[in-house]
Each structure stands twice: as structure tokens, then as C-alpha cells.
N, C-alpha and C. Protein backbone atom coordinates (compact mmCIF):
# COMPACT_ATOMS: atom_id res chain seq x y z
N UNK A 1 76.00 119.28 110.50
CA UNK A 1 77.30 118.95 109.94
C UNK A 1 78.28 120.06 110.26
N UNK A 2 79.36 119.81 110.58
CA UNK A 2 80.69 120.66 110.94
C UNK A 2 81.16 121.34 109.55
N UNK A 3 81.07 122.72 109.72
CA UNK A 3 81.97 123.59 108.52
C UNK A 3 83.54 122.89 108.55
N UNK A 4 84.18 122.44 107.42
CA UNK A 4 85.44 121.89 107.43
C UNK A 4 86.31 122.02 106.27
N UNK A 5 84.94 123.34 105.37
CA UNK A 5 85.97 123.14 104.04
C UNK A 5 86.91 124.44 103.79
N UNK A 6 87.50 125.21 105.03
CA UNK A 6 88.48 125.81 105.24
C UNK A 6 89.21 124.72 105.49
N UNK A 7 89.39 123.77 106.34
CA UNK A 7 90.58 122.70 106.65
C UNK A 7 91.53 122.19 105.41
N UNK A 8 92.54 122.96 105.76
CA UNK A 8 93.51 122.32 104.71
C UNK A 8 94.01 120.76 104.60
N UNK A 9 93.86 120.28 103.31
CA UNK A 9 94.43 118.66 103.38
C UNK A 9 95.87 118.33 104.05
N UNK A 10 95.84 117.29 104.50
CA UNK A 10 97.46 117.22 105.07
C UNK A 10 98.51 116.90 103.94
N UNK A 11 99.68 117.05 104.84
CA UNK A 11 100.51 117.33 103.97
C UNK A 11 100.58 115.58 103.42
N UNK A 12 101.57 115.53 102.33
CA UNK A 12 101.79 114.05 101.81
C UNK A 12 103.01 113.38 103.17
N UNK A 13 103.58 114.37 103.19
CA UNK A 13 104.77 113.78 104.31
C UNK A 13 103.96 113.49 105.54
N UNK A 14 102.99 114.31 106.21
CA UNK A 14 102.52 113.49 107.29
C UNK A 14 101.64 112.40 107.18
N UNK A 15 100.67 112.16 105.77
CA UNK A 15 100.40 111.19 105.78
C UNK A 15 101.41 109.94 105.86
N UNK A 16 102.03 110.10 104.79
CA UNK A 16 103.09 108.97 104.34
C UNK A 16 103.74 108.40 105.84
N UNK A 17 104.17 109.20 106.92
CA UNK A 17 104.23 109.42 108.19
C UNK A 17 104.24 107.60 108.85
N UNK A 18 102.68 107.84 108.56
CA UNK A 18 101.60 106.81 109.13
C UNK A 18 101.54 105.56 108.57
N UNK A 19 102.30 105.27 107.52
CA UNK A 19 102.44 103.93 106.67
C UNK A 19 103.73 103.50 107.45
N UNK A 20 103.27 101.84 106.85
CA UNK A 20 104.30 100.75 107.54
C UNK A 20 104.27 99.97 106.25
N UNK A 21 105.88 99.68 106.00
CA UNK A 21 105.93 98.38 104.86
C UNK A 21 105.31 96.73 105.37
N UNK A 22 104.94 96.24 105.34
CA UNK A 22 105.07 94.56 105.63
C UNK A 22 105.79 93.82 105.00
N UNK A 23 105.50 92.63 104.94
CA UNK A 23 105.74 91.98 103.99
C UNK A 23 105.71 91.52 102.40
N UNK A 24 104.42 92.17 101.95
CA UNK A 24 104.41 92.38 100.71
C UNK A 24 103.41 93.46 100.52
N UNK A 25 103.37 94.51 101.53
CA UNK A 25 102.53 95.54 101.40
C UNK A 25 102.54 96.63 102.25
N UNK A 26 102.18 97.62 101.43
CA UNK A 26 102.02 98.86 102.73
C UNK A 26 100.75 98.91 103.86
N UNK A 27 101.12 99.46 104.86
CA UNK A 27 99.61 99.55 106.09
C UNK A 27 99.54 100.63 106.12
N UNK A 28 98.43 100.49 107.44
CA UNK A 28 98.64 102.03 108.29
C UNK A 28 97.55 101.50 109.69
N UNK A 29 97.63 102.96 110.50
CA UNK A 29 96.92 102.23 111.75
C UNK A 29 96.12 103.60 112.07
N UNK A 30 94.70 103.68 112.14
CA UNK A 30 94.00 104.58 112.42
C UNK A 30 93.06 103.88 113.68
N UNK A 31 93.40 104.39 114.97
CA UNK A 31 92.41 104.63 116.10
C UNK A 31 91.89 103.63 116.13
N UNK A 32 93.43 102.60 116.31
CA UNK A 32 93.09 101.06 116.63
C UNK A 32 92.87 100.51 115.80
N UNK A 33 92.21 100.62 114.74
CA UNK A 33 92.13 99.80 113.29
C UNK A 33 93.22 99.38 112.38
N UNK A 34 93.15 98.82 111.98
CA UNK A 34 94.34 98.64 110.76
C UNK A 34 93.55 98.26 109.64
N UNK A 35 94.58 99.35 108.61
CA UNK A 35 93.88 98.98 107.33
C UNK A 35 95.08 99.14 106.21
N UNK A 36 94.24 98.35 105.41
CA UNK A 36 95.02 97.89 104.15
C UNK A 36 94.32 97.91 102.92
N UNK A 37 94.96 97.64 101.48
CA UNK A 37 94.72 98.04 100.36
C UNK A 37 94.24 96.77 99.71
N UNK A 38 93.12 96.88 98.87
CA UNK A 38 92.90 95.86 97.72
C UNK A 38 92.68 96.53 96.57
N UNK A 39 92.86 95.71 95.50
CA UNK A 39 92.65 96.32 94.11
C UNK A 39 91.73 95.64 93.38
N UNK A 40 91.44 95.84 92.92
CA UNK A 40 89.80 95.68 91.99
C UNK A 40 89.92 95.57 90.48
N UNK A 41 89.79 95.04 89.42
CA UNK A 41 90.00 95.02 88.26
C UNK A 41 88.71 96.20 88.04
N UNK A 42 89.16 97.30 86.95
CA UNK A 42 87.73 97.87 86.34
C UNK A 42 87.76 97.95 84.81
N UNK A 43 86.68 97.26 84.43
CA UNK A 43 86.15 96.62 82.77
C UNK A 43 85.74 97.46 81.91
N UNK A 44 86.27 98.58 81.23
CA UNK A 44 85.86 98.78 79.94
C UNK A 44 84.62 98.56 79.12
N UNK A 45 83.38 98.75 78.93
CA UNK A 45 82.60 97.76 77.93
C UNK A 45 82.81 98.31 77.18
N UNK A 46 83.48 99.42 76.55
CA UNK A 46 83.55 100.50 75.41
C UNK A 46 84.66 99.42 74.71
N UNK A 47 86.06 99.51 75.60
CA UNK A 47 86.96 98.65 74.95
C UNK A 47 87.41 97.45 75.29
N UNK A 48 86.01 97.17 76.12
CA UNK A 48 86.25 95.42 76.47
C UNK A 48 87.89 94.96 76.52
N UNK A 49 87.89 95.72 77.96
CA UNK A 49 89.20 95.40 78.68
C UNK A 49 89.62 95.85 79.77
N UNK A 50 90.35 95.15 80.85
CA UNK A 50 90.96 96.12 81.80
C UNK A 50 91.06 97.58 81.46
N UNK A 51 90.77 98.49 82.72
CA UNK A 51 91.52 100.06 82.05
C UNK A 51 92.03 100.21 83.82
N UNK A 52 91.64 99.71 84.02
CA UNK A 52 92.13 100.25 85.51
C UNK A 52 92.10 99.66 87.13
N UNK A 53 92.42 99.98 87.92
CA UNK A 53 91.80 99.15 89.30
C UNK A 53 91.05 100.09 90.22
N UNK A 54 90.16 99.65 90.76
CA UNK A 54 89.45 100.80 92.29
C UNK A 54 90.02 100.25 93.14
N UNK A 55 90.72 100.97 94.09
CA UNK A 55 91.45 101.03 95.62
C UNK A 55 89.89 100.60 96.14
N UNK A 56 90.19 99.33 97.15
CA UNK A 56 88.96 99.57 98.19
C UNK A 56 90.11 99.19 99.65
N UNK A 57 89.30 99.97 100.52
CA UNK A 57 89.93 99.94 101.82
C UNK A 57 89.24 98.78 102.53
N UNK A 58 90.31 97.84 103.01
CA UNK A 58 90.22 96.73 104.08
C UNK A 58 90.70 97.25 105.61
N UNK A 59 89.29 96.67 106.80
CA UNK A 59 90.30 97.62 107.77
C UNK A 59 89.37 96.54 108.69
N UNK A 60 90.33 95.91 110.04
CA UNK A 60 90.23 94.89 110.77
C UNK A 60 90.57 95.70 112.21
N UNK A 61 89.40 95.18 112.91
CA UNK A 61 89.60 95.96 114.49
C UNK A 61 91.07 95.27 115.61
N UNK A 62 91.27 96.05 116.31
CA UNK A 62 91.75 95.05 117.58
C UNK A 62 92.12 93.69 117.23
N UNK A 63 90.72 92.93 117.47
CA UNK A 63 91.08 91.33 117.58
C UNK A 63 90.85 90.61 116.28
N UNK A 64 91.00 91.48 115.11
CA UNK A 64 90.93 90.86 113.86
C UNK A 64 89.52 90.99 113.19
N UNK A 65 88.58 91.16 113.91
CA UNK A 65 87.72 91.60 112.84
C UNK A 65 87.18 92.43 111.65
N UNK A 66 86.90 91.97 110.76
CA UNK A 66 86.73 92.98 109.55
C UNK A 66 85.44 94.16 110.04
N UNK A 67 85.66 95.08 109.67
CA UNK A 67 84.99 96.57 109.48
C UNK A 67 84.72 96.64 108.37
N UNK A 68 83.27 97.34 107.72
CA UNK A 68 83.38 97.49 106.43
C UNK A 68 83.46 98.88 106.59
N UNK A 69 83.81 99.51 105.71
CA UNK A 69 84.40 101.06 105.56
C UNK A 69 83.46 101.76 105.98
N UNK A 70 82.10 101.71 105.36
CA UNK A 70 80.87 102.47 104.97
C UNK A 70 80.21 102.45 106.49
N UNK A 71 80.87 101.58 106.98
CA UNK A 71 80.15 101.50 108.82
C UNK A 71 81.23 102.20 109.77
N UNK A 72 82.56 102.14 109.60
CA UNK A 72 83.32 102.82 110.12
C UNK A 72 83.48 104.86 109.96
N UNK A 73 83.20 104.87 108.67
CA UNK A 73 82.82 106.41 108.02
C UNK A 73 81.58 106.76 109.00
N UNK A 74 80.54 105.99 108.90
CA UNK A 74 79.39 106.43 109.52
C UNK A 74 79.50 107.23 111.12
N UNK A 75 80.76 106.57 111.60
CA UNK A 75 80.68 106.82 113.10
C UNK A 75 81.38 107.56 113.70
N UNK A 76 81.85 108.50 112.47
CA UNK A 76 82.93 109.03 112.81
C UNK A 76 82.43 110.96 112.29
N UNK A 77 82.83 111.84 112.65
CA UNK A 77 82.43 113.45 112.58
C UNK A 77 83.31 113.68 111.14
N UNK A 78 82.56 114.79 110.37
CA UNK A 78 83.14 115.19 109.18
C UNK A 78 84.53 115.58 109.33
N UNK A 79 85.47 116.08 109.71
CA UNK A 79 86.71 116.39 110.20
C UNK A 79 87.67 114.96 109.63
N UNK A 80 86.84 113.63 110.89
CA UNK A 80 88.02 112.69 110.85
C UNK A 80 87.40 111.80 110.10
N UNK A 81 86.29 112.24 109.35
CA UNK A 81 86.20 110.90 107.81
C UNK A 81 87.09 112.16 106.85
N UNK A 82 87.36 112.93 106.76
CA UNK A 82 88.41 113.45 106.27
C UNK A 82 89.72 113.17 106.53
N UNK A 83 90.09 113.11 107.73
CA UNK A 83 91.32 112.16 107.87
C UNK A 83 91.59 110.93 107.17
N UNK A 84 90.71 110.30 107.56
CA UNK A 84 90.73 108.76 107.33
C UNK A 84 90.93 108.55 105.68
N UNK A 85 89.64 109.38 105.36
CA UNK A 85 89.90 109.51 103.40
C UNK A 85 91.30 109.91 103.08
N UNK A 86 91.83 111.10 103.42
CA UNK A 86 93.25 111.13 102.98
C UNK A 86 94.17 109.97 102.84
N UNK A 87 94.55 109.67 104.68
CA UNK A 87 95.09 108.63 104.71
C UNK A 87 94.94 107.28 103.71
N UNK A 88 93.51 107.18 103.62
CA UNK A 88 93.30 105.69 102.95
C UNK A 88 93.82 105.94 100.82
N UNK A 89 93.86 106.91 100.86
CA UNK A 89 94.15 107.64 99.59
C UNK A 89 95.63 107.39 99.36
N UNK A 90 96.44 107.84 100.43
CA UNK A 90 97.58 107.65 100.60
C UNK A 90 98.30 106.25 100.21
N UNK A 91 97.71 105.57 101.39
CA UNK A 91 98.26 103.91 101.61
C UNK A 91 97.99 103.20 99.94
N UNK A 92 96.59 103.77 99.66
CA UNK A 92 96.53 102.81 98.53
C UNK A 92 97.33 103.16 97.06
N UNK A 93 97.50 104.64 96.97
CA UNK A 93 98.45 105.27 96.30
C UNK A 93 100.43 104.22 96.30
N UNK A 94 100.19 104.49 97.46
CA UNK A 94 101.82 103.75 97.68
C UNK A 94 101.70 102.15 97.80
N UNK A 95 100.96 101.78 97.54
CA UNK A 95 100.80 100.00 97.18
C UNK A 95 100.48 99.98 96.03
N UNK A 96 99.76 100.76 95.08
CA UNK A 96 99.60 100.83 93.44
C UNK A 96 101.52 100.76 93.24
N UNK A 97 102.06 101.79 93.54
CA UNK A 97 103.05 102.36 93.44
C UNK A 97 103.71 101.06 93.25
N UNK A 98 103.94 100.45 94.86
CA UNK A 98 104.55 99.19 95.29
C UNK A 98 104.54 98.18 94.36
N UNK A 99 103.46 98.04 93.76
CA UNK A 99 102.97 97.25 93.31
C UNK A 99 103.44 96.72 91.89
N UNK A 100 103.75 97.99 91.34
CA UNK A 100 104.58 98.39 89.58
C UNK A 100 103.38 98.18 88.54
N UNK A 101 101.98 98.83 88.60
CA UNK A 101 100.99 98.97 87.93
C UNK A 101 101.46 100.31 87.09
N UNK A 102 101.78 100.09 85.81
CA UNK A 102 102.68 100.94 85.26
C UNK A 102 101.70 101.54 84.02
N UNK A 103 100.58 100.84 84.21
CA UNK A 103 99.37 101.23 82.97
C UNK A 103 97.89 101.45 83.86
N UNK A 104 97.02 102.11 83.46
CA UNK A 104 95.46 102.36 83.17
C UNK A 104 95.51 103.41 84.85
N UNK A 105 94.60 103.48 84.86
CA UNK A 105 93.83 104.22 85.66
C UNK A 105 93.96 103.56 87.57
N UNK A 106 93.98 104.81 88.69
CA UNK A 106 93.41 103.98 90.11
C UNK A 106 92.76 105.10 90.67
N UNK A 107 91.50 104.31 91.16
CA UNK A 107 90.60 104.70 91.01
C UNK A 107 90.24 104.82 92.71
N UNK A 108 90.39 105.98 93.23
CA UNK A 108 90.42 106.05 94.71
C UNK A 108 89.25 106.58 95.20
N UNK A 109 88.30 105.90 95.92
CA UNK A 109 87.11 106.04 97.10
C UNK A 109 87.20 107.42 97.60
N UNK A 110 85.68 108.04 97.46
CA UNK A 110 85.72 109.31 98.33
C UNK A 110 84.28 109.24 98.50
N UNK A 111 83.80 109.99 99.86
CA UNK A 111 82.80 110.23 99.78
C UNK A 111 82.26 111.85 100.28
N UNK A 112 81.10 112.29 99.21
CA UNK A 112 81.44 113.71 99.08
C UNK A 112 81.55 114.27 100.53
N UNK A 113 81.24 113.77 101.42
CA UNK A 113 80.66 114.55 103.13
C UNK A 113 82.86 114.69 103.18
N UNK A 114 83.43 113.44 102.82
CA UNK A 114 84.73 113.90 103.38
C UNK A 114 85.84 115.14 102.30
N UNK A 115 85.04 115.61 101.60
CA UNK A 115 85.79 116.66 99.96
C UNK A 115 85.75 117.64 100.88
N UNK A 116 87.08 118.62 100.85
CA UNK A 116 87.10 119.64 101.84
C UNK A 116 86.50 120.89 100.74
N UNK A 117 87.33 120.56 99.89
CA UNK A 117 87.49 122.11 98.53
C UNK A 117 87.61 121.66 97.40
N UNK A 118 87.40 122.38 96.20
CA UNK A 118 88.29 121.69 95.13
C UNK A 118 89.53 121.75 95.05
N UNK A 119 90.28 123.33 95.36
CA UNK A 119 91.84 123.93 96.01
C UNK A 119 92.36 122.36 96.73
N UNK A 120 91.65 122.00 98.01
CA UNK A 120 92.43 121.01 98.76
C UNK A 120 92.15 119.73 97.89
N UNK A 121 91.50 119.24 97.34
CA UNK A 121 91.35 118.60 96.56
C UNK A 121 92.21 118.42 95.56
N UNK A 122 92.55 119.38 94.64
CA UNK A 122 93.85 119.33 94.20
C UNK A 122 94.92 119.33 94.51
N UNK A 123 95.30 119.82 96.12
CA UNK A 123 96.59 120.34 96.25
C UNK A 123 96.81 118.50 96.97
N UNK A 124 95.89 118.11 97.55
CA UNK A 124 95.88 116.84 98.00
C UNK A 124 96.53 115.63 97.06
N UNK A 125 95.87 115.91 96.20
CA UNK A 125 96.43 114.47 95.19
C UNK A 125 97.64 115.30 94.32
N UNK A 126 98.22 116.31 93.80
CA UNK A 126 99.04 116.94 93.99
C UNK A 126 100.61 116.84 94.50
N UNK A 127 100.22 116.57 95.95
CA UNK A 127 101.10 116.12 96.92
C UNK A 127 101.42 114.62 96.75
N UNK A 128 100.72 113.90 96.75
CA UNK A 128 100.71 112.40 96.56
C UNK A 128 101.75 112.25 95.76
N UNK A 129 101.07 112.46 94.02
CA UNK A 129 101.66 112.22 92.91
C UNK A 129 102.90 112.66 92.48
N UNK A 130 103.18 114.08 93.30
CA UNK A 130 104.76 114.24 93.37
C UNK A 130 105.71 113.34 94.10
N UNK A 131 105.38 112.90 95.31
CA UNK A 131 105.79 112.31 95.93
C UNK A 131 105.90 110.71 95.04
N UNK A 132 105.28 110.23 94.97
CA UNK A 132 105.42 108.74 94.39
C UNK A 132 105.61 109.07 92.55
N UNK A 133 105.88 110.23 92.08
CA UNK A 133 106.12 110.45 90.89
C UNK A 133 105.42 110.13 89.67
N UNK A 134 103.59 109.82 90.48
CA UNK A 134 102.81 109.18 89.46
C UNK A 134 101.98 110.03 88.58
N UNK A 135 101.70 110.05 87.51
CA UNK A 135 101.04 110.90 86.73
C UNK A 135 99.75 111.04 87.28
N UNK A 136 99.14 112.39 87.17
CA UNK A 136 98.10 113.09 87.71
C UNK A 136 97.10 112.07 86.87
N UNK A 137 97.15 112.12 85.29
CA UNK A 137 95.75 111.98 84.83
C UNK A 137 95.13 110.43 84.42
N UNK A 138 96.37 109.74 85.37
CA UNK A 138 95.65 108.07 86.17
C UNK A 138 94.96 108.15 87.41
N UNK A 139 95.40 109.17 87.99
CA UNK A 139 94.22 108.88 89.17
C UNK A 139 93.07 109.64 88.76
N UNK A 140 91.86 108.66 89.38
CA UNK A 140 90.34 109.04 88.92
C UNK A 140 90.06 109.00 90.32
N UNK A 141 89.22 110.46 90.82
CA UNK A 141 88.65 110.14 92.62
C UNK A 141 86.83 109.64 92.14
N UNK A 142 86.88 108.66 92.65
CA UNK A 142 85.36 107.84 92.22
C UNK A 142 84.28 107.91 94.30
N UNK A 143 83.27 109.24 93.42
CA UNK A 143 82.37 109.63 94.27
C UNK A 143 81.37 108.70 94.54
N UNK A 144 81.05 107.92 95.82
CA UNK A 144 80.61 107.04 96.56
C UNK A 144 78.80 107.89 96.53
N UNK A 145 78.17 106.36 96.39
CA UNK A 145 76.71 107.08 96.68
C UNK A 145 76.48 107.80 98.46
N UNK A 146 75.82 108.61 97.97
CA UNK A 146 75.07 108.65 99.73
C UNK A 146 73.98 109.70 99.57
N UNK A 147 72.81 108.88 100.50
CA UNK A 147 71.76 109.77 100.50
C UNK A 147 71.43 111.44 101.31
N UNK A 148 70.38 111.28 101.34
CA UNK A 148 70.22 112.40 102.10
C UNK A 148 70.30 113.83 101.90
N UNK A 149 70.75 114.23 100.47
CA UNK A 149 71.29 115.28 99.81
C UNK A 149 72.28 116.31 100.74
N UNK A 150 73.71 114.88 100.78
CA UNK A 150 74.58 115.53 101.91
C UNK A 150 75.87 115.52 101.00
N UNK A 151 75.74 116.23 99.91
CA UNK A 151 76.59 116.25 99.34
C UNK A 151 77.38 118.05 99.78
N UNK A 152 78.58 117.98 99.61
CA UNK A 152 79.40 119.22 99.87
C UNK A 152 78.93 120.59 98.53
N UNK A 153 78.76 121.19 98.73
CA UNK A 153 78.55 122.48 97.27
C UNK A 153 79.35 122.42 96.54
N UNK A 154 80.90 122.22 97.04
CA UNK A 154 81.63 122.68 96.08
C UNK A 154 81.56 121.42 95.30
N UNK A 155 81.69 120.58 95.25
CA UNK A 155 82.12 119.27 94.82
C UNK A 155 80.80 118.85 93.96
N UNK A 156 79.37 119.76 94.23
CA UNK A 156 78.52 119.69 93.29
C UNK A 156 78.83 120.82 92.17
N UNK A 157 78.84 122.48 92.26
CA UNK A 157 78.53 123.08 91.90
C UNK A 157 80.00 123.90 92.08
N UNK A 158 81.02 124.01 92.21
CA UNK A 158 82.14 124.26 92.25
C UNK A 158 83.34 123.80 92.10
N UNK A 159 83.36 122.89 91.39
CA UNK A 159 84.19 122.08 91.01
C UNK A 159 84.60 122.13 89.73
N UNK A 160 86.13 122.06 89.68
CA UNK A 160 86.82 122.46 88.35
C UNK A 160 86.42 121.94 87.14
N UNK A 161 86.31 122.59 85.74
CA UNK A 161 85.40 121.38 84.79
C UNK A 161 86.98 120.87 84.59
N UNK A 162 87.21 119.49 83.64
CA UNK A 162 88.00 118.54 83.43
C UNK A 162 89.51 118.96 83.13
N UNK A 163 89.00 120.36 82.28
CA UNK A 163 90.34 121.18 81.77
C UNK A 163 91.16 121.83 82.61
N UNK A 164 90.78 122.17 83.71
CA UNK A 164 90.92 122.94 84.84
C UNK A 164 91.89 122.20 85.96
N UNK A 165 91.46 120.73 86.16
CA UNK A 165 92.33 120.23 87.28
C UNK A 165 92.87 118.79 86.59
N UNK A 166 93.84 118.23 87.36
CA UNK A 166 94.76 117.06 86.72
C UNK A 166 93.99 115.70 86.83
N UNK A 167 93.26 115.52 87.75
CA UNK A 167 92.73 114.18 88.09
C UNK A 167 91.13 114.17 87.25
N UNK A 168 90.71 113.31 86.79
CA UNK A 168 89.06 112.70 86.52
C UNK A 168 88.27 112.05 87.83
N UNK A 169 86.79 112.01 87.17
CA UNK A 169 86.30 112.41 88.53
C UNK A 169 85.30 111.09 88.11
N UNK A 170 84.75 110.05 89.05
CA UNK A 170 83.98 109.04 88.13
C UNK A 170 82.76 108.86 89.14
N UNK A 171 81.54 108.33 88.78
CA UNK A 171 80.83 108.43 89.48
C UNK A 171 80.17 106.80 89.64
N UNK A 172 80.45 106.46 90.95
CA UNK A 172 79.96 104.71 91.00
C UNK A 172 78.37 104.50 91.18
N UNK A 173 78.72 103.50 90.48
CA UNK A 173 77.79 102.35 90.75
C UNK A 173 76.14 103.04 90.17
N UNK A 174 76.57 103.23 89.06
CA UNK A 174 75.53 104.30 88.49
C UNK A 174 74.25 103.16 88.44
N UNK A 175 72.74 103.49 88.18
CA UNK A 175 71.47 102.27 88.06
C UNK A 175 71.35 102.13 89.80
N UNK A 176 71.82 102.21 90.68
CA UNK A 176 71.96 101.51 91.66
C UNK A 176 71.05 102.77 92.52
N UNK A 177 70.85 102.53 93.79
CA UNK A 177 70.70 103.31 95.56
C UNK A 177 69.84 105.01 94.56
N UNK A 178 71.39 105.88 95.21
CA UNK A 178 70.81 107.20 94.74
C UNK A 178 71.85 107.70 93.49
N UNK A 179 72.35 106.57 92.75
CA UNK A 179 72.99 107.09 91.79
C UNK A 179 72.25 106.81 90.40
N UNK A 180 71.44 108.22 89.59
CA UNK A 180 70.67 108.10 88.45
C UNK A 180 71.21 109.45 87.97
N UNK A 181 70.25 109.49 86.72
CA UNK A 181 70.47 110.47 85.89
C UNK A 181 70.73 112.10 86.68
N UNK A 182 70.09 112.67 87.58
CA UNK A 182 70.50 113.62 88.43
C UNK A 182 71.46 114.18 88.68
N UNK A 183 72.18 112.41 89.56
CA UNK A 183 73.31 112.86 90.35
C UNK A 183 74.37 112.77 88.98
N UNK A 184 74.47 112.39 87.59
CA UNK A 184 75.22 112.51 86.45
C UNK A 184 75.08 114.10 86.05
N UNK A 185 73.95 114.57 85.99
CA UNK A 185 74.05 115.79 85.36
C UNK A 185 74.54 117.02 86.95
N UNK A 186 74.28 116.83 87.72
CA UNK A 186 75.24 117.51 88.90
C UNK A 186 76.43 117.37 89.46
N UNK A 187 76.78 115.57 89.25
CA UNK A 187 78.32 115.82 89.49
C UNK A 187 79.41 116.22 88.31
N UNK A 188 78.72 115.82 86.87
CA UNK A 188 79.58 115.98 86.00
C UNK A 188 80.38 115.21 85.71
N UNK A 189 80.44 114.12 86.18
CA UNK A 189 81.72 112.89 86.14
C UNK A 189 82.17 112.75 84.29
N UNK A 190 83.62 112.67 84.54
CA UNK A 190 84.22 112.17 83.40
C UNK A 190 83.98 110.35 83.06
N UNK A 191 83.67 110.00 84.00
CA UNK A 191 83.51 108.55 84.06
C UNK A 191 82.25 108.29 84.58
N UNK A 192 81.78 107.28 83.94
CA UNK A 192 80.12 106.42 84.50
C UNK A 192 80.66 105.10 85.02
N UNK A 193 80.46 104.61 86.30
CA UNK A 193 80.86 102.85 86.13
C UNK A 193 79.27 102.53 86.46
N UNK A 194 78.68 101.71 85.66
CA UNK A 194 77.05 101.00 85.77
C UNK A 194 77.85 100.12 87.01
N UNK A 195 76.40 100.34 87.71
CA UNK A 195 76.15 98.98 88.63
C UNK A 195 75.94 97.69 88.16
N UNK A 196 76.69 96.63 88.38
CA UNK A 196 76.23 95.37 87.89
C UNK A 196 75.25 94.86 87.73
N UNK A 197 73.92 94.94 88.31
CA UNK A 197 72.58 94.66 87.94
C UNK A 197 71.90 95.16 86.62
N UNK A 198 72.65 97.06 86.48
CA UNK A 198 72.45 97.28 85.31
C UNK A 198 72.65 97.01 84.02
N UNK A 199 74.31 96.22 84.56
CA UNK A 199 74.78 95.38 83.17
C UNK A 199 74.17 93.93 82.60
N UNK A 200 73.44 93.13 83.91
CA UNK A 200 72.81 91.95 83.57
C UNK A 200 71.71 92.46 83.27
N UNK A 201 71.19 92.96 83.23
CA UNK A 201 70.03 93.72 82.91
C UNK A 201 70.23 94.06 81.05
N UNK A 202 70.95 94.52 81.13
CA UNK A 202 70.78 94.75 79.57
C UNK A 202 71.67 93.64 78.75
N UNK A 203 72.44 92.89 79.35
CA UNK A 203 72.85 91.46 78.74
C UNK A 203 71.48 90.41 78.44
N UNK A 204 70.94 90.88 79.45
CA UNK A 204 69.88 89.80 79.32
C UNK A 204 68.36 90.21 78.08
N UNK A 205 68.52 91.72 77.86
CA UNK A 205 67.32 92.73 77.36
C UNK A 205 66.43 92.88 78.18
N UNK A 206 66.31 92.80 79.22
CA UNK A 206 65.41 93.60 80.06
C UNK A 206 65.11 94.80 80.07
């Protein structure tokens, strides 16, 4: 793996750069791809209710075919799944924005291989939220499983506790792959979202 967590995050202006309005939405165009924003309802069981949405990235090749993210990340060197994460951070930031979601939480995709620092990490979403004037402590960055124990140090073991930096930190799809009790007591997440199997699972008493 490439040392990258000297690399400073880009700025918000050159991301923002790279966006295009449409018709009822913002884009962007990365190395022939195009991608775009969806939003996700996320459910409460505490207060059985909306609290928020997860950004997921939609991104269609050339001649229209869909890419799923997790295959496009794969093929790409630690450096420019760091790009790409910014950017996709960006676009979906300014379509929340667009959008006039004026309550709960958004909940933006990362995966730890693309976390440069906690410093860029903050100064990253930072930049964003000044820019689109959105309050720091709605965005939640929600850490993506992945095996292999290829997680970044800092982002295990160096990372600001809650009091320390503006954003919450959530950890998906907990019950599921390689997300268990472990990776809770090492990442520290302010947020748990159960995997859906885990929730039919205990709807049902299993």
C-alpha cells in the first residue's frame, strides 16, 4: 500500500470545480465515469423514525453502464480512491444541500484505505460545510466494511474522541462480513447501523 497520509485533502473549491448542475441535480465526471447522488432513508429503532439519509454513490461508464462503487474503488491505487472519496463527498454534500434537507443527519461513505489523517479529515469536511454553510454535527462519515486488516492507524487508533472534532463517526452494517464486536470497540463509532439480517433476526427471536 502507498504511504498517502501526508497528502493533504483538496481544497473545497477544487472539488466543487468538478460538479455540473443538471436538471434536477448535481454531477461530476471522474476518468470517464459519471457519477451521481442517491439518498437513502436511515431508521432510528431507538426513536422509530427517520433521523437521517446515507449518500450512496451511483456511477455509469461510457456507454451507460452501472459500476458499483465497491468494484470501481477496488481498481484503483490508494491516492485516487482518495480522490474519488473526496469528490463523491462533495457532489453528495451539494445535492443534500440542493435538495433543502433542512433536518437529521447525512451520512457520507468512506472507506478506511481512502482516510488520509484525522487533521485532513477534519480540515476536509471543514471546507465543505463552510462552503455550503451546513452544520458540522449533521454530517456523520459512515466507515465501510473491508477485510484484510487494511484499515489506516490513524482512523483506528488516532482518531479524535467525539469532543475533539465536529463530525460523528458511524460504523455500517454492523452483524454483517467483518463488522462485529471488535471492529466497535476499535473504531469507536458514535453510531451503530445493524445490518438488516440482524434486525429480522431479532424481529423474528432468533
Amino acid at each position: 500500500m502507498n504511504d498517502t497520509s501526508n497528502v493533504k485533502a483538496a481544497p473545497a473549491s477544487q472539488l466543487l470545480a468538478q460538479l455540473r448542475l443538471g436538471a434536477a441535480s448535481w454531477g461530476a465526471q471522474w476518468r470517464g465515469c459519471s457519477l451521481e447522488s442517491a439518498f437513502q432513508p436511515v431508521l432510528s429503532i431507538t426513536h422509530h423514525r427517520v433521523v437521517g439519509h446515507e449518500a450512496l454513490l451511483r456511477i455509469t461508464d461510457k456507454a451507460g453502464h452501472a459500476i458499483a462503487p465497491a468494484d470501481l474503488f477496488a481498481t484503483v491505487a490508494d491516492a485516487d480512491a482518495q480522490q474519488l472519496d473526496e469528490l463523491a463527498r462533495c457532489l453528495h454534500l451539494a445535492n443534500f444541500v440542493h435538495q433543502g434537507v433542512e433536518t437529521g443527519w447525512i451520512f457520507l461513505n468512506t472507506l478506511p484505505r481512502s482516510a488520509r489523517s484525522a487533521d485532513a479529515a477534519q480540515a476536509a469536511i471543514d471546507g465543505l460545510c463552510s462552503y455550503f454553510d451546513f452544520p458540522h454535527e449533521r454530517v456523520v462519515i459512515e466507515v465501510l466494511e473491508q477485510g484484510g486488516g487494511d484499515e489506516q492507524s490513524w482512523f483506528v487508533d488516532d482518531r479524535p474522541a467525539a469532543g475533539a472534532r465536529d463530525f460523528l463517526v458511524a460504523l455500517d452494517d454492523f452483524g454483517a462480513g467483518f463488522s462485529n464486536f471488535d471492529r466497535v470497540w476499535r473504531y469507536r463509532p458514535d453510531i451503530v447501523k445493524l445490518d438488516r439480517s440482524l434486525v429480522k433476526c431479532a424481529a423474528s427471536g432468533e
